[in-house]
PDB file of N, CA and C in Angstrom:
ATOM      1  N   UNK A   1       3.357  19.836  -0.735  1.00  0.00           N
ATOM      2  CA  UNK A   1       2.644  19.508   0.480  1.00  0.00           C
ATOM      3  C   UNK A   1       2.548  17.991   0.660  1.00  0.00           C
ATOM      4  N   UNK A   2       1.574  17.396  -0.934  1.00  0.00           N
ATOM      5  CA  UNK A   2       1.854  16.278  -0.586  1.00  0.00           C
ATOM      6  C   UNK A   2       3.404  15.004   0.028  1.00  0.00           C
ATOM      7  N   UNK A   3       4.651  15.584  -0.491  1.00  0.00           N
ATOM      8  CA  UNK A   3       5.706  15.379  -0.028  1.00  0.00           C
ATOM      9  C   UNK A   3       5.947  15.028   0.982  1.00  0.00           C
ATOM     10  N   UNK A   4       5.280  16.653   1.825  1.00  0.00           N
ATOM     11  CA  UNK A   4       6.089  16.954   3.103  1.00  0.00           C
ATOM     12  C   UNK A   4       5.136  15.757   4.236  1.00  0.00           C
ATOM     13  N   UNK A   5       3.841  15.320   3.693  1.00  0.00           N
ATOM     14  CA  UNK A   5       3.575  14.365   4.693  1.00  0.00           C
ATOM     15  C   UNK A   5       3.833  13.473   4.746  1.00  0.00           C
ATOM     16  N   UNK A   6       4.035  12.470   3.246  1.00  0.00           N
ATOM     17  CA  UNK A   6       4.924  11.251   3.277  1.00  0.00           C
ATOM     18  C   UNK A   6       6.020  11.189   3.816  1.00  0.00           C
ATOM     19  N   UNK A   7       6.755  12.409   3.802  1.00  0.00           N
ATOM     20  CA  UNK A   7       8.505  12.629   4.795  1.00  0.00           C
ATOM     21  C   UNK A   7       7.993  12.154   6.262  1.00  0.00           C
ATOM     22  N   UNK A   8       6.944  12.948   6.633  1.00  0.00           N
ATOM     23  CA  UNK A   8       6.205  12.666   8.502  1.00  0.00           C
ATOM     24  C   UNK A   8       6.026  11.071   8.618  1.00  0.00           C
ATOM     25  N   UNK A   9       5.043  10.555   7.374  1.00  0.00           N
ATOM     26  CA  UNK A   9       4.751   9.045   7.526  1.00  0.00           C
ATOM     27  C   UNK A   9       5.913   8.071   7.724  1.00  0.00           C
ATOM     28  N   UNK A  10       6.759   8.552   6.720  1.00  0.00           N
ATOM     29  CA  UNK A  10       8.000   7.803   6.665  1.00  0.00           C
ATOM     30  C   UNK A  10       8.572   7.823   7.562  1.00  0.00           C
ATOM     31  N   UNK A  11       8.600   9.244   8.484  1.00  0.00           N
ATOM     32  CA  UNK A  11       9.883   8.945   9.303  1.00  0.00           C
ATOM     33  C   UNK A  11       9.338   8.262  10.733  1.00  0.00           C
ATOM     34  N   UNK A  12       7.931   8.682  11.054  1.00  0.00           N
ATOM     35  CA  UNK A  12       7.025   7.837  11.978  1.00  0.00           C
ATOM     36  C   UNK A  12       6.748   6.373  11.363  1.00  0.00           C
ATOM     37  N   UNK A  13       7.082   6.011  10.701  1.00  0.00           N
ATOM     38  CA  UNK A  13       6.988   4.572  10.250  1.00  0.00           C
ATOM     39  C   UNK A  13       8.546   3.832  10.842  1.00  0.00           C
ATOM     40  N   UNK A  14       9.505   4.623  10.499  1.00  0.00           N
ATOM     41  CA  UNK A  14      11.008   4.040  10.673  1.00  0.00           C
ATOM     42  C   UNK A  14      11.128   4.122  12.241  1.00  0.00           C
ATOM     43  N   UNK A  15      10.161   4.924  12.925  1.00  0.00           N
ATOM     44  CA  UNK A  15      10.495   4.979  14.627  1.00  0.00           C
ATOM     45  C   UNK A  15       9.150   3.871  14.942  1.00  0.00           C
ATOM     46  N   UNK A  16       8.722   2.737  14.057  1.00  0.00           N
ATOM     47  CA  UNK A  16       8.391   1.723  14.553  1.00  0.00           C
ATOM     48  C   UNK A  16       6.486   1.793  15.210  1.00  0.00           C
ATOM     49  N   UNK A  17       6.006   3.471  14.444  1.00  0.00           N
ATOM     50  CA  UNK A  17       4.793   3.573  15.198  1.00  0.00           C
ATOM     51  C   UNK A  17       4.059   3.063  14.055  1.00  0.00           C
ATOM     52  N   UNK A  18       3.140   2.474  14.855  1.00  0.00           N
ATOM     53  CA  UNK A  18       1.654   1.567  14.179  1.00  0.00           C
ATOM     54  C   UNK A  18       0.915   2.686  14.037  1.00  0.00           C
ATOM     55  N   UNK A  19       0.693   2.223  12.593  1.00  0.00           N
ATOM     56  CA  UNK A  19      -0.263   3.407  11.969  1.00  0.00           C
ATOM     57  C   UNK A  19      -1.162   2.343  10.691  1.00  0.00           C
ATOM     58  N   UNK A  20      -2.438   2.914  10.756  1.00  0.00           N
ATOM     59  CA  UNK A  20      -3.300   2.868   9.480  1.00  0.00           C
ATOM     60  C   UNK A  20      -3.234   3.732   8.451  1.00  0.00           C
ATOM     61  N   UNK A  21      -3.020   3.534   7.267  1.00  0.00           N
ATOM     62  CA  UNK A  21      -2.978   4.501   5.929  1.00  0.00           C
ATOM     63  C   UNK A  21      -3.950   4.056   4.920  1.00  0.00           C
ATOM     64  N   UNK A  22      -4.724   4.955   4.506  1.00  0.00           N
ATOM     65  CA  UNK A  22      -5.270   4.625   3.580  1.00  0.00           C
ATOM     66  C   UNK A  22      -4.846   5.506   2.450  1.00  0.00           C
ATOM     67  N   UNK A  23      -4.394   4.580   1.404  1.00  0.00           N
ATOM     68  CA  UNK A  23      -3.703   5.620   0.092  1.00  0.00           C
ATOM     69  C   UNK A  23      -3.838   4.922  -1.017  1.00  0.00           C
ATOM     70  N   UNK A  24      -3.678   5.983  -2.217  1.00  0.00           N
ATOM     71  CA  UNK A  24      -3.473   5.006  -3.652  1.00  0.00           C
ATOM     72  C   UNK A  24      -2.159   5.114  -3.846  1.00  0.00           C
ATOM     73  N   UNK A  25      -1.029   6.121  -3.228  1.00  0.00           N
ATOM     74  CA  UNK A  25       0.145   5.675  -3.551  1.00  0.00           C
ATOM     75  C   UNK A  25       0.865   4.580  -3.072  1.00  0.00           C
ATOM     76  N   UNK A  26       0.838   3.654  -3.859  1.00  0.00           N
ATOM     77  CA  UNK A  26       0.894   2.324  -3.855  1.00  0.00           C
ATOM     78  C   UNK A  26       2.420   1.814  -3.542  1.00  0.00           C
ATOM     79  N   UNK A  27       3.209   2.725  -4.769  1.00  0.00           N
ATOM     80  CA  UNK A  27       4.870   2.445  -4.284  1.00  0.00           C
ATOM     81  C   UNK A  27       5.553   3.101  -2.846  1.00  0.00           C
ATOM     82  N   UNK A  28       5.015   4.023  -2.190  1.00  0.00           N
ATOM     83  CA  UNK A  28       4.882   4.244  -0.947  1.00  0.00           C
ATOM     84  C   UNK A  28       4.398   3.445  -0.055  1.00  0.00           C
ATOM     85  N   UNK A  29       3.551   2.776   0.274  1.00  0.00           N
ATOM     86  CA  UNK A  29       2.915   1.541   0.666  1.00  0.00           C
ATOM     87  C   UNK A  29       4.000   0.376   0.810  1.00  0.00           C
ATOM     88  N   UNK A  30       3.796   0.252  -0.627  1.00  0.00           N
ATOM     89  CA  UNK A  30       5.210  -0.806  -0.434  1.00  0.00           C
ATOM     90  C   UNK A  30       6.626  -0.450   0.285  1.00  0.00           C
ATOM     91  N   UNK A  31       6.673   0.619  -0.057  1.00  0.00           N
ATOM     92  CA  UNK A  31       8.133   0.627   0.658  1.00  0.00           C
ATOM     93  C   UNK A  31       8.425   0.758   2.473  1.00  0.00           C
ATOM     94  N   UNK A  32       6.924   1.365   2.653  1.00  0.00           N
ATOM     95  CA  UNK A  32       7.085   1.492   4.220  1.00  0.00           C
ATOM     96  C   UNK A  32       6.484   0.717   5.544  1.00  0.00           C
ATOM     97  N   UNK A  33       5.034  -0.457   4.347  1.00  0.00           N
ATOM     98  CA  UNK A  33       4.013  -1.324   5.310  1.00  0.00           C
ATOM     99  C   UNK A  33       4.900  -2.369   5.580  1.00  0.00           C
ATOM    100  N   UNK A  34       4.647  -2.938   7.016  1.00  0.00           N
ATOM    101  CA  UNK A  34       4.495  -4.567   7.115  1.00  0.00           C
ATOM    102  C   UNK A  34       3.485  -5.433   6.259  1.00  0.00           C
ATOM    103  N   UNK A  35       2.140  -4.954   6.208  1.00  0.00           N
ATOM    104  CA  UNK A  35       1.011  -5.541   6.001  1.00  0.00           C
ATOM    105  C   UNK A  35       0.338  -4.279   5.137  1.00  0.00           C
ATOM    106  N   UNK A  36      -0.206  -4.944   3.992  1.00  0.00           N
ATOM    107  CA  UNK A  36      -1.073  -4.427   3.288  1.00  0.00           C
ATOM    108  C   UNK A  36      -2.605  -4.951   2.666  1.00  0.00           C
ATOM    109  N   UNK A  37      -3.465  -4.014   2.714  1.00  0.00           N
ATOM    110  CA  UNK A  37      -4.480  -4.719   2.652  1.00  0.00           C
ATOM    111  C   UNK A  37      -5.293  -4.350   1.398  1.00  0.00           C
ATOM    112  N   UNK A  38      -6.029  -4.866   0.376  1.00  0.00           N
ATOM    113  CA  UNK A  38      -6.357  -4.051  -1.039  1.00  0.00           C
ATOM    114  C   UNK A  38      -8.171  -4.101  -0.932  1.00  0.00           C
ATOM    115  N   UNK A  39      -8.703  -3.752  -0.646  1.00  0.00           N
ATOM    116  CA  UNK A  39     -10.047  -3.683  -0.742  1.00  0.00           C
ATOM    117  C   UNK A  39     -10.757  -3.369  -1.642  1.00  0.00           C
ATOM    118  N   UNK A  40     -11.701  -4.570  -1.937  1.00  0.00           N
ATOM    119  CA  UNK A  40     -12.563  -3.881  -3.656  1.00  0.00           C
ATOM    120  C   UNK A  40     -13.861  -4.103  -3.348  1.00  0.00           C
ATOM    121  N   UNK A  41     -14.707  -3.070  -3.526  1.00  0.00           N
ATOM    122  CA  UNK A  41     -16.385  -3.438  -3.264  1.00  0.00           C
ATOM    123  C   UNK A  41     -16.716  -3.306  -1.937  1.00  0.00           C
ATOM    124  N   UNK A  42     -15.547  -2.419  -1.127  1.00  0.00           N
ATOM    125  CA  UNK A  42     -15.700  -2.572   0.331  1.00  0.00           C
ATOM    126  C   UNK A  42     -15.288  -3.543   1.413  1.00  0.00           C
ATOM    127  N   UNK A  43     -14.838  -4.941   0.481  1.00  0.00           N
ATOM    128  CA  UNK A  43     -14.406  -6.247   1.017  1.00  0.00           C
ATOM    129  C   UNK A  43     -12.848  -6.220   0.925  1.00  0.00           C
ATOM    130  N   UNK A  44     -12.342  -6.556   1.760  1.00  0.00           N
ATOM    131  CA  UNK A  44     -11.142  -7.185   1.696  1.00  0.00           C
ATOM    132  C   UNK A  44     -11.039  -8.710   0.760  1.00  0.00           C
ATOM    133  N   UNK A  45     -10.186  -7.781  -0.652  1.00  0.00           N
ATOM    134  CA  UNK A  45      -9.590  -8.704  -1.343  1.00  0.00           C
ATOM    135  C   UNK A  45      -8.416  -9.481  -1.279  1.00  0.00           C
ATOM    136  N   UNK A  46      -7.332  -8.687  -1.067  1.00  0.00           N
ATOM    137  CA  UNK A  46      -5.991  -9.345  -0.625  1.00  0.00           C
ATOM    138  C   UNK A  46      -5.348  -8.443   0.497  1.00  0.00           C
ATOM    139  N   UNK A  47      -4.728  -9.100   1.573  1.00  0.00           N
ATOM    140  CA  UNK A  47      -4.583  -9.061   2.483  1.00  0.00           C
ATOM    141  C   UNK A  47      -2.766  -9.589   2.653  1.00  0.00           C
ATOM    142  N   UNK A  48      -1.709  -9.270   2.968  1.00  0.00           N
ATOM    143  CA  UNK A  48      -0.360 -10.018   3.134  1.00  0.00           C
ATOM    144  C   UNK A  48       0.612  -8.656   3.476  1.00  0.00           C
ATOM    145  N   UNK A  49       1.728  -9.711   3.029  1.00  0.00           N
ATOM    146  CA  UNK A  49       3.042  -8.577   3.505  1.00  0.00           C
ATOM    147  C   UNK A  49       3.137  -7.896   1.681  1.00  0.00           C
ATOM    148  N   UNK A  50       4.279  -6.638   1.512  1.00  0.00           N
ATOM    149  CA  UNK A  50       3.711  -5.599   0.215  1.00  0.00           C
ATOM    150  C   UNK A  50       4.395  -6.878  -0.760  1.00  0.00           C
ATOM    151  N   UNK A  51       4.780  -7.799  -0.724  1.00  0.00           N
ATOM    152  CA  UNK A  51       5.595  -8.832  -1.715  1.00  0.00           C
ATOM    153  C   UNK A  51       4.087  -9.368  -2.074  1.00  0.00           C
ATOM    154  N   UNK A  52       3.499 -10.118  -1.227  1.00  0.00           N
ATOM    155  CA  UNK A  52       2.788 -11.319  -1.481  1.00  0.00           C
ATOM    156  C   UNK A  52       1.790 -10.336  -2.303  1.00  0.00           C
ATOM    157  N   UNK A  53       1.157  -9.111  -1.860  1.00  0.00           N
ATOM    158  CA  UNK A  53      -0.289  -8.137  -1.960  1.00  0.00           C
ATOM    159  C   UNK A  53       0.328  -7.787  -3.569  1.00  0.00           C
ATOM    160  N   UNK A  54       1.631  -7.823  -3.922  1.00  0.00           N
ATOM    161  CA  UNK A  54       2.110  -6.876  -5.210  1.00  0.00           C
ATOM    162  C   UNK A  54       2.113  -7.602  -6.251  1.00  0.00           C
ATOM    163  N   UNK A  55       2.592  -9.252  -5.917  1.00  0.00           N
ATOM    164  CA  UNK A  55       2.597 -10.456  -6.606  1.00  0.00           C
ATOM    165  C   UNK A  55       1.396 -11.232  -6.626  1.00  0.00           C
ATOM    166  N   UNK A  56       0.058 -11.020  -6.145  1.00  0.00           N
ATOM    167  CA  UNK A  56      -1.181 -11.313  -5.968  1.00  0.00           C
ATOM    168  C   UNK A  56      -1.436 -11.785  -7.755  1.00  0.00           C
ATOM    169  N   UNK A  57      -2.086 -12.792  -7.447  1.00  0.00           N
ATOM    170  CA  UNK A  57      -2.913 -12.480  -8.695  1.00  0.00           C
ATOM    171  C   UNK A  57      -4.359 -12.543  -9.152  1.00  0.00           C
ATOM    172  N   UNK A  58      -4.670 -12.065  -8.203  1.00  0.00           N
ATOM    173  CA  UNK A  58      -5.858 -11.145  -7.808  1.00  0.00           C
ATOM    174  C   UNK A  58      -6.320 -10.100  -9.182  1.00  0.00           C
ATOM    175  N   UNK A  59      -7.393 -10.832 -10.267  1.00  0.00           N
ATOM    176  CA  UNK A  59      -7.601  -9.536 -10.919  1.00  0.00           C
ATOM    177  C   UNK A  59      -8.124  -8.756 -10.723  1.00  0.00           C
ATOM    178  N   UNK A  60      -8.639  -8.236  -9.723  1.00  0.00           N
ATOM    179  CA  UNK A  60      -8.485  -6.834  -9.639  1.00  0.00           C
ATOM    180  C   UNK A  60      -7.758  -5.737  -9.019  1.00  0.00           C
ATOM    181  N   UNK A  61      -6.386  -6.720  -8.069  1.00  0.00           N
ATOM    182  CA  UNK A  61      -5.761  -6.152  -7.769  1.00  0.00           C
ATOM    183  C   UNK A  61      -4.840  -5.559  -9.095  1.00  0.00           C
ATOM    184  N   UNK A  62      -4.773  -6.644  -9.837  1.00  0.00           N
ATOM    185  CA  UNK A  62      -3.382  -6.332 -11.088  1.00  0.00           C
ATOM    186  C   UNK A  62      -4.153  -5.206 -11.722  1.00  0.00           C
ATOM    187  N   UNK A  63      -5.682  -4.998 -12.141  1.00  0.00           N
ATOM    188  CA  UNK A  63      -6.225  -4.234 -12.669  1.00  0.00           C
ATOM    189  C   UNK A  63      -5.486  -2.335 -12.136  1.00  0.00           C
ATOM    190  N   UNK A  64      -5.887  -2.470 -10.737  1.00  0.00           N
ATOM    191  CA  UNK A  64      -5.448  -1.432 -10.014  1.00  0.00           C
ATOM    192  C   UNK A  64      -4.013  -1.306 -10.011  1.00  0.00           C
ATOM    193  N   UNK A  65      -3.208  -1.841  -9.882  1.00  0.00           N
ATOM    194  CA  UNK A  65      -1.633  -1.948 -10.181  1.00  0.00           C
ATOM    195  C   UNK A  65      -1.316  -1.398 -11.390  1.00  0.00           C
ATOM    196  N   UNK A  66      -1.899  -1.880 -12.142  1.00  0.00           N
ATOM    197  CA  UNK A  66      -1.887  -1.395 -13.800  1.00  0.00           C
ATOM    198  C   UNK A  66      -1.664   0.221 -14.686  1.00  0.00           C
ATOM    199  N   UNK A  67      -2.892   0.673 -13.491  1.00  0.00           N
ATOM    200  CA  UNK A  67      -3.314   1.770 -13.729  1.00  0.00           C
ATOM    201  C   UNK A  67      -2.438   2.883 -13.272  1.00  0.00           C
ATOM    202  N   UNK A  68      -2.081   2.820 -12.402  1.00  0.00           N
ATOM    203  CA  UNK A  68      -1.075   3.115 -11.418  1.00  0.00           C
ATOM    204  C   UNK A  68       0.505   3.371 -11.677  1.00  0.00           C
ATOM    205  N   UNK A  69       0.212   2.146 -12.931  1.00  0.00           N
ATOM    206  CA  UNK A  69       1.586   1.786 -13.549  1.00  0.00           C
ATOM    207  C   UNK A  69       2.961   1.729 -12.407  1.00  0.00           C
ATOM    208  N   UNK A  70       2.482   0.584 -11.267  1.00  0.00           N
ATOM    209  CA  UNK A  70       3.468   0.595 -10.334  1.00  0.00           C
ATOM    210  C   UNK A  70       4.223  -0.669 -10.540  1.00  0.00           C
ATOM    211  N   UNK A  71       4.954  -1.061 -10.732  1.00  0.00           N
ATOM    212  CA  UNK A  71       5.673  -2.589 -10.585  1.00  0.00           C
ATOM    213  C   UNK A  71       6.343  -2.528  -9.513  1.00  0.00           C
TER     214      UNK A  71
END
């Protein structure tokens, strides 16, 4: 199931529609945002395109990256 909606996101992402996602799959994120945003405590921590947000060094973004075990 979960699959079959990332297939929908993805393919509504590649026809260019603006969408908000909120997710922990993170390597999904990367592969399909312009802009990503990482929020901790409710605040916007890092904010950029998925390069700058992935290469952050933001600890608590790397914390969450970690866990995730996404590079």
């Amino acid at each position: 199931m979960m699959g079959e909606v990332l297939s929908v996101i993805r393919a509504l992402a590649g026809e260019g529609i603006t969408m908000m996602i909120v997710t922990h799959e993170m390597s999904f994120a990367r592969d399909i945002s312009d802009r990503i945003i990482f929020m901790d405590d409710g605040l916007i921590a890092v904010e950029g395109t998925p390069e700058e947000v992935f290469t952050s060094e933001h600890g608590r973004m790397q914390e969450f990256l970690g866990k995730l075990s996404v590079e």
